[in-house]
C-alpha atoms as a PDB file:
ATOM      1  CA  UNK A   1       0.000   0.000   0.000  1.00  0.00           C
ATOM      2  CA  UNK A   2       1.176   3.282  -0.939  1.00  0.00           C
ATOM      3  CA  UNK A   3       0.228   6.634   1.086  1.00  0.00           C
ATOM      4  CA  UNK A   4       0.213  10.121  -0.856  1.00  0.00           C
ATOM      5  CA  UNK A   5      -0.636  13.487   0.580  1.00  0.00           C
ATOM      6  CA  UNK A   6      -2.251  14.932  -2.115  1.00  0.00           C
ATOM      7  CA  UNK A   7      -2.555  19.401  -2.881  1.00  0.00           C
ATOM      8  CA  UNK A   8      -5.284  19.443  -0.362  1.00  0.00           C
ATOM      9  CA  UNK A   9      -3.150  17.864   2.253  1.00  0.00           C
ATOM     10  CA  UNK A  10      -5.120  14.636   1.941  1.00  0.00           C
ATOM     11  CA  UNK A  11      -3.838  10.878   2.490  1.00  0.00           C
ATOM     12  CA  UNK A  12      -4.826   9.267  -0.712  1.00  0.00           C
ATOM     13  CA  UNK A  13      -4.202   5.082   0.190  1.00  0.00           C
ATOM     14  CA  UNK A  14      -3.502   3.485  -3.542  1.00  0.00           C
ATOM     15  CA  UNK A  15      -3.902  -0.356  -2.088  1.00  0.00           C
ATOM     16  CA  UNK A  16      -2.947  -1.699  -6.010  1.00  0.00           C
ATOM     17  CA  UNK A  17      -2.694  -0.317  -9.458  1.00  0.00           C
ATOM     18  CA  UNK A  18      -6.041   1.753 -10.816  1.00  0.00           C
ATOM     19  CA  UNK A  19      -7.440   0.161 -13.204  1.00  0.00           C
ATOM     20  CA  UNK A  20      -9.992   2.857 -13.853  1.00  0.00           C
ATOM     21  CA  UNK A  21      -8.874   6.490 -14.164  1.00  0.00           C
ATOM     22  CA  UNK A  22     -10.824   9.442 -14.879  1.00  0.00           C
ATOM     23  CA  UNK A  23      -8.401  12.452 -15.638  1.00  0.00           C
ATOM     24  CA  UNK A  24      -9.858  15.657 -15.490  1.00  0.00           C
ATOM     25  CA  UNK A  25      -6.776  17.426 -16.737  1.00  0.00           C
ATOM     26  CA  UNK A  26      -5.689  17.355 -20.135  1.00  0.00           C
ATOM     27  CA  UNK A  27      -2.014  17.363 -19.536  1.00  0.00           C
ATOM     28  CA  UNK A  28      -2.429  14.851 -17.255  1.00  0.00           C
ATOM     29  CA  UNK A  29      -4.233  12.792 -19.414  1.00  0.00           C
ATOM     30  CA  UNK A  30      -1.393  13.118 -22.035  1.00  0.00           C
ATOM     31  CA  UNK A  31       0.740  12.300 -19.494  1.00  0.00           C
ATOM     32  CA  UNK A  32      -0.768   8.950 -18.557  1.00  0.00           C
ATOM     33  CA  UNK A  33      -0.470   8.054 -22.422  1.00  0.00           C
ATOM     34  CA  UNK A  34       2.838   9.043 -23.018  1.00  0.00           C
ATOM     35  CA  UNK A  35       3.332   6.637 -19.781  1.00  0.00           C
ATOM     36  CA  UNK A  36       1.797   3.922 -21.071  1.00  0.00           C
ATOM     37  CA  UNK A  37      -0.941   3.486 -18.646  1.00  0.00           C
ATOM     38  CA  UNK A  38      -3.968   5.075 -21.352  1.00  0.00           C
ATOM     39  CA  UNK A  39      -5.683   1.665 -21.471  1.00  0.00           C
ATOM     40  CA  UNK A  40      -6.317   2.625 -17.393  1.00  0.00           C
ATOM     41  CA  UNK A  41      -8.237   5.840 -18.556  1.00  0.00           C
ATOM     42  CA  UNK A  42     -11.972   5.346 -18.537  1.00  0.00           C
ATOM     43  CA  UNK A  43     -13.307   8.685 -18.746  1.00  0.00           C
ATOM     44  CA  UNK A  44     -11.453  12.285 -19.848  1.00  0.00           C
ATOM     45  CA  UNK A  45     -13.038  16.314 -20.250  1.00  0.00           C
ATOM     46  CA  UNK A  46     -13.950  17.501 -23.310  1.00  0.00           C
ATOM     47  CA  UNK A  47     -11.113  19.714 -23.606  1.00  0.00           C
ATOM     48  CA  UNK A  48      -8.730  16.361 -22.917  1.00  0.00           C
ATOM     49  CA  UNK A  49      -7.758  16.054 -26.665  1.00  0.00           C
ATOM     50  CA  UNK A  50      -4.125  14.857 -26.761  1.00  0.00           C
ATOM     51  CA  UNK A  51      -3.460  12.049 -28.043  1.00  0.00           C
ATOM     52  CA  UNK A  52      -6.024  12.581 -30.485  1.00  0.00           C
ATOM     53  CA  UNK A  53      -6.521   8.963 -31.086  1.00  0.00           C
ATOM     54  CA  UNK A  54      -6.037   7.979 -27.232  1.00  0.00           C
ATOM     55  CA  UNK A  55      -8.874   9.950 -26.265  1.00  0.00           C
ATOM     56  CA  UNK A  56     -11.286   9.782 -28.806  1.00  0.00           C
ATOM     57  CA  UNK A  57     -12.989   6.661 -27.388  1.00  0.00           C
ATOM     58  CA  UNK A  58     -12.910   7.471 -23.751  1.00  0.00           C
ATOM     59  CA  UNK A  59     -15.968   8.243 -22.142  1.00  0.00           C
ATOM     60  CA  UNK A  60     -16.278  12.216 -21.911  1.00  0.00           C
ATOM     61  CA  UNK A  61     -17.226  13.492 -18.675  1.00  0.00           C
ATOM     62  CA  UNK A  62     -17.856  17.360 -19.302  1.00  0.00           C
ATOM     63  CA  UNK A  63     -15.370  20.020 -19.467  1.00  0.00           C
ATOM     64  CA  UNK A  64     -12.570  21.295 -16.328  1.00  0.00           C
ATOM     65  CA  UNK A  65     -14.954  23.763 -15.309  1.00  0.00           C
ATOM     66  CA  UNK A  66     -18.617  21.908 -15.873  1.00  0.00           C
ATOM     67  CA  UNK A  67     -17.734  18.712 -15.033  1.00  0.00           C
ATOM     68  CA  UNK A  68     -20.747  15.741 -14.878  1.00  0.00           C
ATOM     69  CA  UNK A  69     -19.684  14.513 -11.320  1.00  0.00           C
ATOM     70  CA  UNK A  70     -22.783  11.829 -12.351  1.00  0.00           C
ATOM     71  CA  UNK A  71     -20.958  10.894 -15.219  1.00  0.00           C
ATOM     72  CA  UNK A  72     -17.699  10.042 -13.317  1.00  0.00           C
ATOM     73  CA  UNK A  73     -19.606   8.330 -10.510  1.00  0.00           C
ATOM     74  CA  UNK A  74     -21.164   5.536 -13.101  1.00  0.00           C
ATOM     75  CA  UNK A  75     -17.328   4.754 -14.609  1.00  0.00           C
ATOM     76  CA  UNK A  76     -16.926   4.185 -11.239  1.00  0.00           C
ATOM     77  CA  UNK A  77     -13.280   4.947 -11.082  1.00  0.00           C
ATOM     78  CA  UNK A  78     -10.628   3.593  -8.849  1.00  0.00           C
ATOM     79  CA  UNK A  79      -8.738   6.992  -8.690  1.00  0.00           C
ATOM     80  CA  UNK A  80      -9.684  10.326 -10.428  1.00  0.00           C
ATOM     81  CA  UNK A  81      -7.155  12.903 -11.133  1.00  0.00           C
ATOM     82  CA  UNK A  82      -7.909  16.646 -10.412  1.00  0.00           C
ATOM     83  CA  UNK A  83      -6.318  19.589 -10.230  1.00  0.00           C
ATOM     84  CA  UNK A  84      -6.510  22.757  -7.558  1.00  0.00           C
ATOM     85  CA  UNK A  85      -6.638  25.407 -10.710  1.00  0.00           C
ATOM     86  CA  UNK A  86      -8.148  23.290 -13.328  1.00  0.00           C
ATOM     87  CA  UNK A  87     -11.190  21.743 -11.957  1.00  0.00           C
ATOM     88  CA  UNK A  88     -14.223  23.702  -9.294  1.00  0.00           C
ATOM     89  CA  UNK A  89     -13.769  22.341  -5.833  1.00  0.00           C
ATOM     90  CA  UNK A  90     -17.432  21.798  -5.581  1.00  0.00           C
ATOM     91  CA  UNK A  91     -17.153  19.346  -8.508  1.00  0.00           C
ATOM     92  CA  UNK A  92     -13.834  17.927  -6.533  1.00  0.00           C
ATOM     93  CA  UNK A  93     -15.723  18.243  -3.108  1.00  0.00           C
ATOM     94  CA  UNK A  94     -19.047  16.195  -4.410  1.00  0.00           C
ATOM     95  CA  UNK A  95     -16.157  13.675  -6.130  1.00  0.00           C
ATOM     96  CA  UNK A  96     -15.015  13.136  -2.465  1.00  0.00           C
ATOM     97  CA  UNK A  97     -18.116  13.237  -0.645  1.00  0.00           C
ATOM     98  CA  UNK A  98     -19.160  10.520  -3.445  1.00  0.00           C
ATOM     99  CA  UNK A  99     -16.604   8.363  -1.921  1.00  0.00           C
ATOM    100  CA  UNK A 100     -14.042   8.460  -5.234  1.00  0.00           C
ATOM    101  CA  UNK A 101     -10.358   8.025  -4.684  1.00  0.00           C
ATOM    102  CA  UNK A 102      -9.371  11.523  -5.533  1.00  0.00           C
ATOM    103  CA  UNK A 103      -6.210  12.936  -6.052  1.00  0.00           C
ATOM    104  CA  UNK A 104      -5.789  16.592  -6.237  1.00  0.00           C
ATOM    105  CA  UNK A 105      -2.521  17.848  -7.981  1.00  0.00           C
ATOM    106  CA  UNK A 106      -1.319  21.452  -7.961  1.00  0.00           C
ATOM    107  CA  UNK A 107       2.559  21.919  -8.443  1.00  0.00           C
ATOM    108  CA  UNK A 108       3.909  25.115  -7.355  1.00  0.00           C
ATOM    109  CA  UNK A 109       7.393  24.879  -8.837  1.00  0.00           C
ATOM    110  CA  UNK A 110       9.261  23.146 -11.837  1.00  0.00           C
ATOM    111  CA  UNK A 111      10.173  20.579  -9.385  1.00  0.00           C
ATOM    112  CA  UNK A 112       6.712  19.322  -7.884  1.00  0.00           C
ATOM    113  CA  UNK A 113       5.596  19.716 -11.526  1.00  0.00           C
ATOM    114  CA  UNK A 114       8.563  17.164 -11.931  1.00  0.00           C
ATOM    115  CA  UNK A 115       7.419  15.029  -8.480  1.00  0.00           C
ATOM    116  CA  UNK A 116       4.277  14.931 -10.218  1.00  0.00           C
ATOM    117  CA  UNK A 117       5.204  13.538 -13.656  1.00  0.00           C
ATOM    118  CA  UNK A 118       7.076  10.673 -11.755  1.00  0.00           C
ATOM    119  CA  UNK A 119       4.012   9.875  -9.456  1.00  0.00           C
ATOM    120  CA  UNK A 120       2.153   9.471 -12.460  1.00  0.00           C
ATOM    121  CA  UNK A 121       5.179   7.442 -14.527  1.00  0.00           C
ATOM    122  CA  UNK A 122       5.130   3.946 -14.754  1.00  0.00           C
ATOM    123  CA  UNK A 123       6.536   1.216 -12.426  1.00  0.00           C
ATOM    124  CA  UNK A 124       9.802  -0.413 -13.068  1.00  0.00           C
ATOM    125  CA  UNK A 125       7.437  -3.921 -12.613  1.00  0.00           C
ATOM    126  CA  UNK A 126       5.214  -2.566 -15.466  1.00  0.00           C
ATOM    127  CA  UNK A 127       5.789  -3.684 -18.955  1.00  0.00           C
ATOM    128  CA  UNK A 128       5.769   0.256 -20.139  1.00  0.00           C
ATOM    129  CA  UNK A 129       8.580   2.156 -18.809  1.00  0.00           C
ATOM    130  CA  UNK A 130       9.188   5.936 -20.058  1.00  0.00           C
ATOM    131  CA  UNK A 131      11.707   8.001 -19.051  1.00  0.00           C
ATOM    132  CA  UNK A 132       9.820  10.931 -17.419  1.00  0.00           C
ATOM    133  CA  UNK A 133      10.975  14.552 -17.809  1.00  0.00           C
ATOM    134  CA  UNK A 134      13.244  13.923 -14.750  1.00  0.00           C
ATOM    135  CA  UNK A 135      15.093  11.253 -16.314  1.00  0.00           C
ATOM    136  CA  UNK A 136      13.522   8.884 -14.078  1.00  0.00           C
ATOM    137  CA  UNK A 137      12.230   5.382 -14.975  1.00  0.00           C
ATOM    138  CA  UNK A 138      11.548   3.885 -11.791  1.00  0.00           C
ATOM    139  CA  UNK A 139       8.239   5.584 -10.590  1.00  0.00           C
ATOM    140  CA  UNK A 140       4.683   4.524 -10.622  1.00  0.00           C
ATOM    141  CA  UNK A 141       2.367   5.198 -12.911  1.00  0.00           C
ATOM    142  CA  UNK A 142      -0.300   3.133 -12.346  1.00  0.00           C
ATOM    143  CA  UNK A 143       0.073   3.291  -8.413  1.00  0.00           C
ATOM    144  CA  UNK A 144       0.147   7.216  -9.037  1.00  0.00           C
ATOM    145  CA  UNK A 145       2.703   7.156  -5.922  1.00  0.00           C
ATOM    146  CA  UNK A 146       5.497   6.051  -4.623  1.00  0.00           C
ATOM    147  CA  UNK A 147       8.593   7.496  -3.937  1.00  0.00           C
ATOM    148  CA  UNK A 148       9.099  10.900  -3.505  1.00  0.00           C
ATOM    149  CA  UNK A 149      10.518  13.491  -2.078  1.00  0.00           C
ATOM    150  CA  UNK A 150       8.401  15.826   0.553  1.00  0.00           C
ATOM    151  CA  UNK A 151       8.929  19.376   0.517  1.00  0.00           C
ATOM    152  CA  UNK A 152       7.724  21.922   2.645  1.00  0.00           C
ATOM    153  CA  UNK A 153       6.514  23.702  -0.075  1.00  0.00           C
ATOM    154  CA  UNK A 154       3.964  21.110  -1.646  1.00  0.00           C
ATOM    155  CA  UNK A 155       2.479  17.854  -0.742  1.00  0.00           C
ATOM    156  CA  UNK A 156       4.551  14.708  -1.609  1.00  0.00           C
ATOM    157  CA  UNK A 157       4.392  10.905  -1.384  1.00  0.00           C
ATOM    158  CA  UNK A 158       5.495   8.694   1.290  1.00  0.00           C
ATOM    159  CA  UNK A 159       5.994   4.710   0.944  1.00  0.00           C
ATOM    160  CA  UNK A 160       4.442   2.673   4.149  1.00  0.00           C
END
């Protein structure tokens, strides 16, 4: 089991792998492609367009800003991926209260933007492994957490 405080100070528990991710952030979303975990994706926002071909066939779930919280409840994720600036905490807050694994992102600086990418990047286990923008190759993807540095300036991830 893997804890991660997430931007709203938050323990999010990831107990295995998602197998069901909504992203509600387009550059996230990208992300999780480029890292080889877009079969995981169930459900992006309308403005979620990269990869083209990725996304086309995921489920659509609204846009950043007028998100369908219904909509994500019935893919019934295991972990959907938000963001402080991106997304309305109302939507985030009825995610939550819905009992959704959420994990809120919001790096401050080029290197929790960097923390980020590798909490996102695949597993050394997995059989996709990207280098991230970090140069790193060893960080999980599909667990969205594991190790990481903590800084007293944003959240991080702890192993247990």
């Amino acid at each position: 089991m893997t804890i991660f405080t997430d931007a709203l100070y938050r323990n999010i528990e990831i107990h295995q792998a998602p197998r069901r991710i909504v992203s509600l952030v387009p550059s996230i979303t990208e992300a999780l492609f480029t890292f080889g975990v877009g079969d995981a994706v169930v459900g992006v926002t309308r403005f979620c367009v990269e990869p083209r071909d990725g996304v086309a066939a995921k489920q659509k779930v609204g846009g950043t800003k007028t998100l369908d919280v219904s909509s994500v409840r019935q893919l019934e994720p295991d972990l959907v991926i938000a963001n402080v600036e991106e997304n309305r905490p109302e939507d985030v807050r009825q995610l939550i209260a819905a009992g959704l694994n959420v994990m809120v992102t919001f790096p401050r600086t080029v290197a929790a933007g960097i923390q980020m990418m590798r909490q996102l990047a695949p597993t050394p286990t997995s059989t996709t492994s990207c280098t991230s923008a970090a140069g790193s190759t060893s960080s999980p993807a599909a667990m969205s957490v594991t190790r990481s540095r903590t800084s007293t300036r944003s959240p991080g991830a702890t192993r247990r």
